[in-house]
Protein backbone atom coordinates (compact mmCIF):
# COMPACT_ATOMS: atom_id res chain seq x y z
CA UNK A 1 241.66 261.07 -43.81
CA UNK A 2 239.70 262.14 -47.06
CA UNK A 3 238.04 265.59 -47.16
CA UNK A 4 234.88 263.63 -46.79
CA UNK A 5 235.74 262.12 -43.83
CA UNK A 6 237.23 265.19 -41.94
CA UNK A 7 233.93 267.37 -42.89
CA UNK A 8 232.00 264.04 -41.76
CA UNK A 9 233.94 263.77 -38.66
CA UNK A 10 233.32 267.48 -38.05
CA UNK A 11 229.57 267.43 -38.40
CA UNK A 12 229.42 264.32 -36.07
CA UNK A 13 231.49 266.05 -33.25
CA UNK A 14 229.12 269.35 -33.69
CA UNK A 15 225.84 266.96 -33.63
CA UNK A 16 227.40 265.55 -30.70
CA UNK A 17 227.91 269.14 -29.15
CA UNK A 18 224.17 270.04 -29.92
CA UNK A 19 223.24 267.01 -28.41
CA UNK A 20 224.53 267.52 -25.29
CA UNK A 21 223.58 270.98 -25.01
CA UNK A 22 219.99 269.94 -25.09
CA UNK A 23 220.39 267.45 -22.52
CA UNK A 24 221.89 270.16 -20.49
CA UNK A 25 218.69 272.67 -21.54
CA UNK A 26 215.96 269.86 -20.82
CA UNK A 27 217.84 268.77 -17.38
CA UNK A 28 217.81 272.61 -16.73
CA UNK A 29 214.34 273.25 -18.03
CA UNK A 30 213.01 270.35 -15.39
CA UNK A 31 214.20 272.64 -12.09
CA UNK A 32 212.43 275.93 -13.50
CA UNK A 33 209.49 277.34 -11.81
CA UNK A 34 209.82 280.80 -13.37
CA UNK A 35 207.47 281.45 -16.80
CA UNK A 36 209.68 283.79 -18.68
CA UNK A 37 212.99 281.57 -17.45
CA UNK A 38 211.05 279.06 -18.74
CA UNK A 39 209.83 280.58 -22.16
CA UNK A 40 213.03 281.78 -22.79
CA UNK A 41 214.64 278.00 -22.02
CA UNK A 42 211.74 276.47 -24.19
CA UNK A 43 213.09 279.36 -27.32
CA UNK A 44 216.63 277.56 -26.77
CA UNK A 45 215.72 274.10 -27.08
CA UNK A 46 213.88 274.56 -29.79
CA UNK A 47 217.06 276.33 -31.49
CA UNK A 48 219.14 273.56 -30.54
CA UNK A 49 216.46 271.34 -32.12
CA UNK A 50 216.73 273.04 -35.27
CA UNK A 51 220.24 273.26 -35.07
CA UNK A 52 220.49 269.36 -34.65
CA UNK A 53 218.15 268.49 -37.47
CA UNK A 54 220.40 271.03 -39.71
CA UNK A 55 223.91 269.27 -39.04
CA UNK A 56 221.82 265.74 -39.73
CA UNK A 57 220.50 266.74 -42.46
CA UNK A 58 224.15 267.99 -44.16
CA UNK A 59 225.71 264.72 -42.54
CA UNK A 60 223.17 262.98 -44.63
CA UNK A 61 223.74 265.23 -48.00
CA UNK A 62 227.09 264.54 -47.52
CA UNK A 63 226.97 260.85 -46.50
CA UNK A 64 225.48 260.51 -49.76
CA UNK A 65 228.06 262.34 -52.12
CA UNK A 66 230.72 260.27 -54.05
CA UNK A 67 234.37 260.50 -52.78
């Protein structure tokens, strides 16, 4: 596997990771009745979010990139 392909691999598998931690936040985020629970649940899924759209935008940066 090419250093390319490892740090694409990588990114994927954390993307993946982010992704299922927001499923995990939103499924969460549907039981709360609490207002500060869920402020503070909103404040992490919109970290996640911004996580996500980091690691696609390097996976696309780096999709890009010669071998």
């Amino acid at each position: 596997m090419t250093d390319k392909s490892e740090r694409l691999f990588d990114i994927d598998n954390r993307i993946a990771a982010v992704m299922q931690q927001l499923g995990e936040l939103i499924e969460r985020s549907q039981a709360i009745t609490d207002a500060a629970a869920e402020a503070d649940l909103m404040r992490e899924i919109e970290d996640r979010e911004t996580q996500l759209t980091a690691l696609r935008e390097m996976r696309e940066a780096l999709a890009e990139t010669a071998d």
